[in-house]
N, C-alpha and C. Protein backbone atom coordinates (compact mmCIF):
# COMPACT_ATOMS: atom_id res chain seq x y z
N UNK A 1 0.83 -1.19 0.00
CA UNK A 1 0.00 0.00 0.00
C UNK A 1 0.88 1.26 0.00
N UNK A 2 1.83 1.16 0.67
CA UNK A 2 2.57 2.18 0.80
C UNK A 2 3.51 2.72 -0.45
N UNK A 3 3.77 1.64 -1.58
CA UNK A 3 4.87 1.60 -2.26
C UNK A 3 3.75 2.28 -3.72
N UNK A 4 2.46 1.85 -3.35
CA UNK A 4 1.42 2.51 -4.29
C UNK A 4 1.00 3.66 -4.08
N UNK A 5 1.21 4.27 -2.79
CA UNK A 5 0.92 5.91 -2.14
C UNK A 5 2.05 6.58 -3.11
N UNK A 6 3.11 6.28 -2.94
CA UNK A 6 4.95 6.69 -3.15
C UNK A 6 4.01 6.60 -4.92
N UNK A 7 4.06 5.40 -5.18
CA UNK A 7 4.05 6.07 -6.93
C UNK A 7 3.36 6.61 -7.45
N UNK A 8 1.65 7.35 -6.75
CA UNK A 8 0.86 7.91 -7.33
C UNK A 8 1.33 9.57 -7.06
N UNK A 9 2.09 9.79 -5.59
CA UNK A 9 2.57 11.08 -5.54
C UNK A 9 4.03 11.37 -6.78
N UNK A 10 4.56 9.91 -6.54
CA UNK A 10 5.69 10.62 -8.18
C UNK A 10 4.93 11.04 -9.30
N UNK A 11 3.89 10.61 -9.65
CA UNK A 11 2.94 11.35 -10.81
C UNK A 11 2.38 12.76 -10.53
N UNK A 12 2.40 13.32 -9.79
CA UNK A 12 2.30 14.41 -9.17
C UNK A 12 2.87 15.98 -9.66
N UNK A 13 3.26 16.65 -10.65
CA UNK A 13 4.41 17.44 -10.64
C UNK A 13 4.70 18.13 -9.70
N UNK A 14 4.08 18.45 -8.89
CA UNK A 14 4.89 19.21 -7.61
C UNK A 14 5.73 18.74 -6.57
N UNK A 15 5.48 17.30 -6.80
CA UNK A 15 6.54 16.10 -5.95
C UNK A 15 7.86 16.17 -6.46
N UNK A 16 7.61 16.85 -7.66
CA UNK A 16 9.46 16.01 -8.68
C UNK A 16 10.44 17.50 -8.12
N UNK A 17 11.29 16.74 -7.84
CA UNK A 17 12.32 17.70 -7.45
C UNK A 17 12.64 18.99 -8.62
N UNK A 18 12.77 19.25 -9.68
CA UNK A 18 13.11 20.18 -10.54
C UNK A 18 11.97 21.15 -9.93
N UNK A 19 10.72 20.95 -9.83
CA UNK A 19 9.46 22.12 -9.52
C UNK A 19 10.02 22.20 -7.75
N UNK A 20 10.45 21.48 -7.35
CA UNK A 20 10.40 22.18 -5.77
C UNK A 20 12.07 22.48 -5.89
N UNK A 21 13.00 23.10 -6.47
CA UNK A 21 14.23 23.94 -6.59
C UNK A 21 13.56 24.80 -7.68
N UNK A 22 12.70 24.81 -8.26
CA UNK A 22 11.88 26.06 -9.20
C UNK A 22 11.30 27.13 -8.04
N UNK A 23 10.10 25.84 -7.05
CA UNK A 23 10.12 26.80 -5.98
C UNK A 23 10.85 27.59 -4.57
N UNK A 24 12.12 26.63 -4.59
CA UNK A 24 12.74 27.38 -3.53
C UNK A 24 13.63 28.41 -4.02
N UNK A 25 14.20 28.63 -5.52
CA UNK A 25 14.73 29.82 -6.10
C UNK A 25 13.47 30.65 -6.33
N UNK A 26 12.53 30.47 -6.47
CA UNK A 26 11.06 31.53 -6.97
C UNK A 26 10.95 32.40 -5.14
N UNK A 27 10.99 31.55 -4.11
CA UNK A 27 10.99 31.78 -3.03
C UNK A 27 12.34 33.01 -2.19
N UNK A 28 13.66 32.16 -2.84
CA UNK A 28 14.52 32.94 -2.34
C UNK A 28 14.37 34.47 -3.16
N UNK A 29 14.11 34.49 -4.37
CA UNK A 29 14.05 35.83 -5.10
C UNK A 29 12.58 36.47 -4.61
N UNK A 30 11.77 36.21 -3.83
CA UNK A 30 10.84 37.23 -3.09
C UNK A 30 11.37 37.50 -1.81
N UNK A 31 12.11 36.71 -0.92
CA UNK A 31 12.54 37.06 -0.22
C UNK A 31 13.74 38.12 0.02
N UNK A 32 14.15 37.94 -1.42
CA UNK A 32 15.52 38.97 -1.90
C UNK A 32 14.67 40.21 -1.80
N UNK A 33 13.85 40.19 -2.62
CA UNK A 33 12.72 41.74 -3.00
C UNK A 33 11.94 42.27 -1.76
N UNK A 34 12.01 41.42 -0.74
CA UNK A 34 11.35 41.72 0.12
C UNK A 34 12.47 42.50 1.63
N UNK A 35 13.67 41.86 1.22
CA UNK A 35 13.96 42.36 2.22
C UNK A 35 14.91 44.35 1.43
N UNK A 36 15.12 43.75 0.23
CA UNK A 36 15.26 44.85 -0.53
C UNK A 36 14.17 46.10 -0.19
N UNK A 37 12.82 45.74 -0.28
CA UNK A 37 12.05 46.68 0.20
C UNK A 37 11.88 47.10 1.49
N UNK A 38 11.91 46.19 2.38
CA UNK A 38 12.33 46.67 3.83
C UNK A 38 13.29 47.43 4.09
N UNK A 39 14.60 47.16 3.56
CA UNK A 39 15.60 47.99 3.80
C UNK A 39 15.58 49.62 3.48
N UNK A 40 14.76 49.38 1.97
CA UNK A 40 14.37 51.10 1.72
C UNK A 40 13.76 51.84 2.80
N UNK A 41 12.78 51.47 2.74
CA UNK A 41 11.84 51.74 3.75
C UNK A 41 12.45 52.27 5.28
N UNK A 42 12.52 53.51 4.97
CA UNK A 42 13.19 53.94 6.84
C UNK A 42 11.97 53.69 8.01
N UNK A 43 11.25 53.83 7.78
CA UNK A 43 10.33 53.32 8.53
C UNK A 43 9.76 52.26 8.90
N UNK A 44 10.46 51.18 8.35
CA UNK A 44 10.01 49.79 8.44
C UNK A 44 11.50 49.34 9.79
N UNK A 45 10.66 48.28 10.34
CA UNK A 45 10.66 46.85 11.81
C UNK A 45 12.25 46.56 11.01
N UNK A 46 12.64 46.88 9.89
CA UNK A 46 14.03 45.99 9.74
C UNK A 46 14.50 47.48 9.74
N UNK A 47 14.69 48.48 9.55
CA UNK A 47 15.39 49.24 9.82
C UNK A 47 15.58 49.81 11.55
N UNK A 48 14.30 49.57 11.90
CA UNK A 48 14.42 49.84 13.29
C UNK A 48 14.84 48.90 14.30
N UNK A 49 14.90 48.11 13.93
CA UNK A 49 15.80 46.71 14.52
C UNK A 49 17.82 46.53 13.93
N UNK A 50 17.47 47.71 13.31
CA UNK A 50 19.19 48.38 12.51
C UNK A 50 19.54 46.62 11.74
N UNK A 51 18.86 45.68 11.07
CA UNK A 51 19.59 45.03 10.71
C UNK A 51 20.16 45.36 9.38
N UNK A 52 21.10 44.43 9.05
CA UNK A 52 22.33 44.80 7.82
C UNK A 52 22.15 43.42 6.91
N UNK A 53 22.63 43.30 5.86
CA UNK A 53 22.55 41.83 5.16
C UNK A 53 23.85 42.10 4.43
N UNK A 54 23.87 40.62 3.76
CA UNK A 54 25.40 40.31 3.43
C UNK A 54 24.88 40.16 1.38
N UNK A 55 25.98 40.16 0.94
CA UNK A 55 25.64 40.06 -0.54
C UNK A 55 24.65 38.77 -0.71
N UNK A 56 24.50 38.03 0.08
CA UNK A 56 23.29 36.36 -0.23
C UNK A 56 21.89 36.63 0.25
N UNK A 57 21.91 37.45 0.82
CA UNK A 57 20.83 38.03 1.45
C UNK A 57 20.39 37.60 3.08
N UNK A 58 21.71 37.46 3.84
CA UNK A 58 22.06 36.50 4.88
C UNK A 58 21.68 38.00 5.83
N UNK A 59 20.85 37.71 6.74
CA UNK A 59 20.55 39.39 7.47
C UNK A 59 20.78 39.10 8.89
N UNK A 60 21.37 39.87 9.63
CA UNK A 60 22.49 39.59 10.83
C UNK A 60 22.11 40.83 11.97
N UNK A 61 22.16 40.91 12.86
CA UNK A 61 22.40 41.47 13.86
C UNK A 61 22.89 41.71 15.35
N UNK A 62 23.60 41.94 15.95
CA UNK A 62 24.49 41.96 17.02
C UNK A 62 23.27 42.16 18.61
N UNK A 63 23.96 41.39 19.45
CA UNK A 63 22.71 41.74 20.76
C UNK A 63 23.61 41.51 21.79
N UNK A 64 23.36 42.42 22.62
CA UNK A 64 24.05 42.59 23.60
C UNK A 64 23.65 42.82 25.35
N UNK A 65 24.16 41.69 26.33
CA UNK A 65 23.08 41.44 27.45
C UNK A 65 24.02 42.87 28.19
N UNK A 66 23.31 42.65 29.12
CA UNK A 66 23.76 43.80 30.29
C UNK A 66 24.91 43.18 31.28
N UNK A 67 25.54 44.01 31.66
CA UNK A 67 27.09 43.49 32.28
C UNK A 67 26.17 42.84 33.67
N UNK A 68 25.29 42.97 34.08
CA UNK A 68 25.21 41.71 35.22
C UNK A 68 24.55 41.16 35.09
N UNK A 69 24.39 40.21 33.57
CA UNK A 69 23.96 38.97 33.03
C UNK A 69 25.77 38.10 33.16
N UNK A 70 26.87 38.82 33.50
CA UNK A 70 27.74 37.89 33.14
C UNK A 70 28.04 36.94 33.84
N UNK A 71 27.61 36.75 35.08
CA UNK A 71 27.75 35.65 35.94
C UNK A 71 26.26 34.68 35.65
N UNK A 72 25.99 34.86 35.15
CA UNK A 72 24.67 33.79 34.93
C UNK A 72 25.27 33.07 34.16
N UNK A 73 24.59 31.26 34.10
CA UNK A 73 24.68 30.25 33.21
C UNK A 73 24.73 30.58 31.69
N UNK A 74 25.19 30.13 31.29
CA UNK A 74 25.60 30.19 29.70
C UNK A 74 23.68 29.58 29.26
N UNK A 75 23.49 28.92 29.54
CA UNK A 75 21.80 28.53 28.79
C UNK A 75 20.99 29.66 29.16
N UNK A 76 21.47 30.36 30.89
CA UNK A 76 20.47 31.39 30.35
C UNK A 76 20.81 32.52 29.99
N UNK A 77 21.68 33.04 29.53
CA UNK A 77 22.65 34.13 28.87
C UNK A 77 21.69 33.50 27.50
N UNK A 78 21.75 32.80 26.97
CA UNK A 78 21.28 31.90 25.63
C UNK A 78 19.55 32.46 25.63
N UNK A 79 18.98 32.04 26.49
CA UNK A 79 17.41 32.24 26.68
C UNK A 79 17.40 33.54 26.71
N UNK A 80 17.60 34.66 27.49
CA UNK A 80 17.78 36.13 27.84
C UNK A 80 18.06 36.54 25.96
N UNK A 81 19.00 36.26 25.05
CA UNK A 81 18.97 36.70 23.99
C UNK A 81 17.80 36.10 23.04
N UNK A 82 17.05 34.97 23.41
CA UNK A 82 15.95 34.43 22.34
C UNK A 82 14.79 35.43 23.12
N UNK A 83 14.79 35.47 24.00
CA UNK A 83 13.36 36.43 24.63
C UNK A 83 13.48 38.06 23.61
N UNK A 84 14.96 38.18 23.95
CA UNK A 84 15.18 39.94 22.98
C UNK A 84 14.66 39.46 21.84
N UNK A 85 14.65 38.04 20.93
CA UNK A 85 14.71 38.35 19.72
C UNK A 85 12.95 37.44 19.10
N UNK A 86 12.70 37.51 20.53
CA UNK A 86 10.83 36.96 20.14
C UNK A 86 10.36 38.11 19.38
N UNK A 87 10.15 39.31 19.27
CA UNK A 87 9.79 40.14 18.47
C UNK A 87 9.46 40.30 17.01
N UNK A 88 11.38 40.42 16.73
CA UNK A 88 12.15 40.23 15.36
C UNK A 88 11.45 38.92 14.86
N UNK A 89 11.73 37.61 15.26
CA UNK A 89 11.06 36.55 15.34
C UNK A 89 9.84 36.73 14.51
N UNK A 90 8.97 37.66 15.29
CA UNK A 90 7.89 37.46 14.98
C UNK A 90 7.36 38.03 13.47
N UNK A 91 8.37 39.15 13.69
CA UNK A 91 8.25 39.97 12.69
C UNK A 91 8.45 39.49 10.74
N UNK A 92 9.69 38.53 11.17
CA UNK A 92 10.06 37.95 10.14
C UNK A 92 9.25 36.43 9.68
N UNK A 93 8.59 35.74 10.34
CA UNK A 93 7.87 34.91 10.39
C UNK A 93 6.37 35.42 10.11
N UNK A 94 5.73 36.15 10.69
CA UNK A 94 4.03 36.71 10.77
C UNK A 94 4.42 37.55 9.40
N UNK A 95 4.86 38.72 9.98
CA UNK A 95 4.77 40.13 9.14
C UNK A 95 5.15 39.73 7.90
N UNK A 96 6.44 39.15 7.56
CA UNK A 96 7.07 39.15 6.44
C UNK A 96 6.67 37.42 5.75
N UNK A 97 6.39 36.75 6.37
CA UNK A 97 5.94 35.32 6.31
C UNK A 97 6.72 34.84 5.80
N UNK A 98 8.05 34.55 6.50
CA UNK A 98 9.83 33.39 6.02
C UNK A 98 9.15 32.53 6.73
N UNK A 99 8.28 32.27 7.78
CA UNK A 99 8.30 31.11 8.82
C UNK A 99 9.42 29.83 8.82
N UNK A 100 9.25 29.39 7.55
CA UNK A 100 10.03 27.92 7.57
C UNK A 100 11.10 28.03 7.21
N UNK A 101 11.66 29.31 5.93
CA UNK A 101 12.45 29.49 5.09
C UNK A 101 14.01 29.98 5.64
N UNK A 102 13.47 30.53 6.91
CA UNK A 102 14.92 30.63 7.69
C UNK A 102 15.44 29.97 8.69
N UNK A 103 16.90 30.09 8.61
CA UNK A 103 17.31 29.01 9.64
C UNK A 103 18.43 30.89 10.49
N UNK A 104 18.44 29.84 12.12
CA UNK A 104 19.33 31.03 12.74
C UNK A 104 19.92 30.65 13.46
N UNK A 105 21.20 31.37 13.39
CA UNK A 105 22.80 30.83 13.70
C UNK A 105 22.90 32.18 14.56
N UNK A 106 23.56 31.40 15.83
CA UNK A 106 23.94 32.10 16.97
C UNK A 106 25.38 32.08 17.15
N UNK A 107 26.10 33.31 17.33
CA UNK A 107 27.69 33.43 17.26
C UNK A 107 27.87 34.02 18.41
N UNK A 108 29.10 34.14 19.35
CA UNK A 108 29.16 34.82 20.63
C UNK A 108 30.48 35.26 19.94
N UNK A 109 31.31 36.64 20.31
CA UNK A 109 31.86 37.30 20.77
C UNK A 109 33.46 36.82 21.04
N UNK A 110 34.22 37.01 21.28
CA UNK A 110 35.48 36.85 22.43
C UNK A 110 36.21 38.35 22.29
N UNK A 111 37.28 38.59 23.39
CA UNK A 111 37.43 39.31 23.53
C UNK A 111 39.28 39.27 22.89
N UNK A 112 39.80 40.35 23.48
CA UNK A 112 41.22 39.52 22.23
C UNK A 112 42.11 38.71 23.48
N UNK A 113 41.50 38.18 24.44
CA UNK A 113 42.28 37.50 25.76
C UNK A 113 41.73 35.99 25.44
N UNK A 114 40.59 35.98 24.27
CA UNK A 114 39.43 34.53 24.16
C UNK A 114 38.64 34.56 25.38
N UNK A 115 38.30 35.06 25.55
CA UNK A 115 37.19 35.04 26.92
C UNK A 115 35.75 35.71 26.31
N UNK A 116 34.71 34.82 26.38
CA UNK A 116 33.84 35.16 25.85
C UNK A 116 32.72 36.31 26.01
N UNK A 117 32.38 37.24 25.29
CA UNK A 117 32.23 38.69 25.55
C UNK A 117 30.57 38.06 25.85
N UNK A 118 29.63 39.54 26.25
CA UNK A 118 28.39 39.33 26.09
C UNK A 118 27.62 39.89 24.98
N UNK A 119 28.56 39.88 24.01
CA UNK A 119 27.45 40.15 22.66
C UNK A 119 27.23 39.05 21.89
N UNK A 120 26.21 39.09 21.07
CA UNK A 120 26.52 38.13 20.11
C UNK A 120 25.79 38.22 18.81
N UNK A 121 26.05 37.80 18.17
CA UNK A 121 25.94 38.00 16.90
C UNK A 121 24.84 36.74 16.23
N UNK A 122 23.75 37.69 15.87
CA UNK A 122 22.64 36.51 15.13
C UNK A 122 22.65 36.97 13.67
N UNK A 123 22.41 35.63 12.85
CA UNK A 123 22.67 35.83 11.16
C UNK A 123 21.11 34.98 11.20
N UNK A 124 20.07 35.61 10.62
CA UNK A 124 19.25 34.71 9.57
C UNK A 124 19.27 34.24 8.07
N UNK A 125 19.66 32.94 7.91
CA UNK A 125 19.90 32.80 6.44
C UNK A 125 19.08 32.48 6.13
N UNK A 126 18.81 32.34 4.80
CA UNK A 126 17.69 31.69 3.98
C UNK A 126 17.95 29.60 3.72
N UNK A 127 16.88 29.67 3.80
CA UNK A 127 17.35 28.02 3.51
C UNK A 127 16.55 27.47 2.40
N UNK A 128 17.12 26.47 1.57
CA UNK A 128 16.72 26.24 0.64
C UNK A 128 15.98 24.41 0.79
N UNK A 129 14.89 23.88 0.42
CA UNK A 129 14.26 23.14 0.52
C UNK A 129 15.02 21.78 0.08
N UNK A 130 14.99 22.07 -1.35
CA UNK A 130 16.00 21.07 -2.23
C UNK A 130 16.83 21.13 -3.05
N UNK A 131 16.68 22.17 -3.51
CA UNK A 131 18.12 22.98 -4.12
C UNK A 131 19.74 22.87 -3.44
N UNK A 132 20.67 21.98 -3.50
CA UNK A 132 22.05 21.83 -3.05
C UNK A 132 22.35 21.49 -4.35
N UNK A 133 23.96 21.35 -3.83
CA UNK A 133 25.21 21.17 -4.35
C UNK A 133 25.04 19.59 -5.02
N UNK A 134 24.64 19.28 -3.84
CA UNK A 134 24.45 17.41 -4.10
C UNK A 134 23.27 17.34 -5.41
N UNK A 135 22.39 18.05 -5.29
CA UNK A 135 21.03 17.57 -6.18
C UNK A 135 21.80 18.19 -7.60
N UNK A 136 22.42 19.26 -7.69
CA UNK A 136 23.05 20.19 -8.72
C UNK A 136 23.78 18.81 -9.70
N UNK A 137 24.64 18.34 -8.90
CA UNK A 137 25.33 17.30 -9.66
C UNK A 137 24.83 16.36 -9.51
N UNK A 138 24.20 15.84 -9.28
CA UNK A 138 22.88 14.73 -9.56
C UNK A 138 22.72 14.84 -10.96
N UNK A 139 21.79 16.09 -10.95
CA UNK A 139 21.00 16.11 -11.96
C UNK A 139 22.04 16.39 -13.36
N UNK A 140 23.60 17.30 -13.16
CA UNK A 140 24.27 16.97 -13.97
C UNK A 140 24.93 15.81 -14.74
N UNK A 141 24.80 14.94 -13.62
CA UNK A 141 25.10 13.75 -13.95
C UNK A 141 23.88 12.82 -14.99
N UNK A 142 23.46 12.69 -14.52
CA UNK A 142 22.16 12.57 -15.09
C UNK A 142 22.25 13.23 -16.61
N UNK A 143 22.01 14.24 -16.74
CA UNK A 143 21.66 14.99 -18.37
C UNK A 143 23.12 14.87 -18.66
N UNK A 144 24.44 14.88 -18.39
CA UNK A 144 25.28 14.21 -19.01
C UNK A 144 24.99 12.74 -19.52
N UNK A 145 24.68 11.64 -18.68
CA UNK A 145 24.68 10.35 -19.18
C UNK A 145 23.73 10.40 -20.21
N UNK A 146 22.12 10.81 -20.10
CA UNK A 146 21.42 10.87 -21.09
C UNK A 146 21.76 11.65 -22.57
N UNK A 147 22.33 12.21 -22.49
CA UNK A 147 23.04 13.33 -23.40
C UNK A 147 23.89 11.97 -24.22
N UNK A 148 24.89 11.74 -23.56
CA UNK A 148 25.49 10.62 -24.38
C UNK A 148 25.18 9.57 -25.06
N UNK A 149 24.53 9.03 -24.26
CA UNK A 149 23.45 7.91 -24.66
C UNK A 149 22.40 8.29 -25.59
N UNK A 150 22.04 9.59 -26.12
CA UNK A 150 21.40 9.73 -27.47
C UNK A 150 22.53 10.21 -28.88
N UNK A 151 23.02 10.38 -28.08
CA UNK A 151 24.40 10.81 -29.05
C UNK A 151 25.46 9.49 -29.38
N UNK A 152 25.79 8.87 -28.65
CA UNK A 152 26.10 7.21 -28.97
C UNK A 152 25.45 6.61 -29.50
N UNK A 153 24.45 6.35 -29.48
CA UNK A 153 23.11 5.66 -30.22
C UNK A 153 22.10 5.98 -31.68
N UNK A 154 22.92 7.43 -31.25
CA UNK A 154 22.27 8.34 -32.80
C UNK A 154 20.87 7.96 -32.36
N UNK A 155 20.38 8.76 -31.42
CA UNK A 155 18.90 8.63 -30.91
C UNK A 155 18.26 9.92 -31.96
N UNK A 156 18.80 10.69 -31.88
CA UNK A 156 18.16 12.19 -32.50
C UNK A 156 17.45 11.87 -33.61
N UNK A 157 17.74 11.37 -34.79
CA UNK A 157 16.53 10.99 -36.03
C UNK A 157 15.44 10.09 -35.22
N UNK A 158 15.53 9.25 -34.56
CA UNK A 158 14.51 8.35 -34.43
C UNK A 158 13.58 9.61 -32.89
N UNK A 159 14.41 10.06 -32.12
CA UNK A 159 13.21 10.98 -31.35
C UNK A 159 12.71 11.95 -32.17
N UNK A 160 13.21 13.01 -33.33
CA UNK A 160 12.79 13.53 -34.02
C UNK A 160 11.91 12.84 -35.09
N UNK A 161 11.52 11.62 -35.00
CA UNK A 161 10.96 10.60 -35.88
C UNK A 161 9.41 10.74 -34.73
N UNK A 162 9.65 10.19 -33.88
CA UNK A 162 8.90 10.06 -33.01
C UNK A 162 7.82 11.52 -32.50
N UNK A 163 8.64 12.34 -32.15
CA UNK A 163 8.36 13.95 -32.06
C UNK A 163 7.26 14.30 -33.32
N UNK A 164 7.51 14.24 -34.13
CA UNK A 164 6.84 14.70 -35.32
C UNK A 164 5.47 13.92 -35.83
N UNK A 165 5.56 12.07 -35.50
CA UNK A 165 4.85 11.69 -35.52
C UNK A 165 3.57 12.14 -34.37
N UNK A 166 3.82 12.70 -33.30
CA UNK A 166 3.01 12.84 -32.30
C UNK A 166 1.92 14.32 -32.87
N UNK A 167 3.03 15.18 -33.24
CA UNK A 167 2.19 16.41 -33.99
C UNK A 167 0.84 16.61 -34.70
């Protein structure tokens, strides 16, 4: 039953991987435009939250606890900066609707002795669904072998045989 679920969703086009890296580049380029427009915008939650982005569209900002958070536990030094950033959070998830699309990387500080400061540094990147490196050469691999294999075979008259008959 299960192996008959699996092959009626491969008939599917929105299952096949080429349409879901169609949609996670269709996705990353609104999110490009979107944060492009935020940034104009002096009056907009991303300017007033001073964030900055990197040429990928990787958007980052620095947070910094109060000097007598420094004797507290490192988890809650950790919690104390996710509470500052429930807001932003929200903002970028509700307002701007990334919900799923970002992932966030937490960086701390040192000082030039290595002793770890109390700022730290948050990056939201964009994340991509199925679009990698790995699927990239997959699929190169792939339209290489097929490529050859009509070209070894002298497939081209007989699909252009075929092609035309369908017309």
């Amino acid at each position: 039953m299960k192996i008959m679920k699996s092959m009626i969703n491969y008939f599917k086009p929105r299952n096949w991987a080429i349409f879901k890296v169609y949609h996670d580049i269709e996705n990353y380029l609104d999110w490009k435009k979107t944060i492009l427009k935020e940034e104009y915008n002096k009056k907009s939650k991303y300017n007033i939250w001073k964030l900055e982005r990197t040429k990928l569209f990787d958007i980052f900002l620095t947070v910094s606890l109060d000097e007598n958070d420094a004797n507290l536990p490192e988890i809650i030094k950790r919690t104390k900066v996710l509470e500052h950033l429930n807001p932003l959070n929200r903002y970028l998830d509700e307002e701007l609707g990334f919900a799923g699309s970002l992932n966030i990387e937490f960086n701390q500080f040192a000082d030039d002795k290595g002793n770890m400061t109390l700022t730290y540094l948050i990056v939201y990147r964009f994340i991509f669904e199925k679009l990698s490196i790995k699927w990239l050469i997959k699929t190169s691999l792939w339209l290489v072998l097929i490529i050859y294999i009509i070209m070894h075979y002298n497939l081209v008259p007989i699909i252009y045989t075929w092609l035309s008959s369908l017309i």
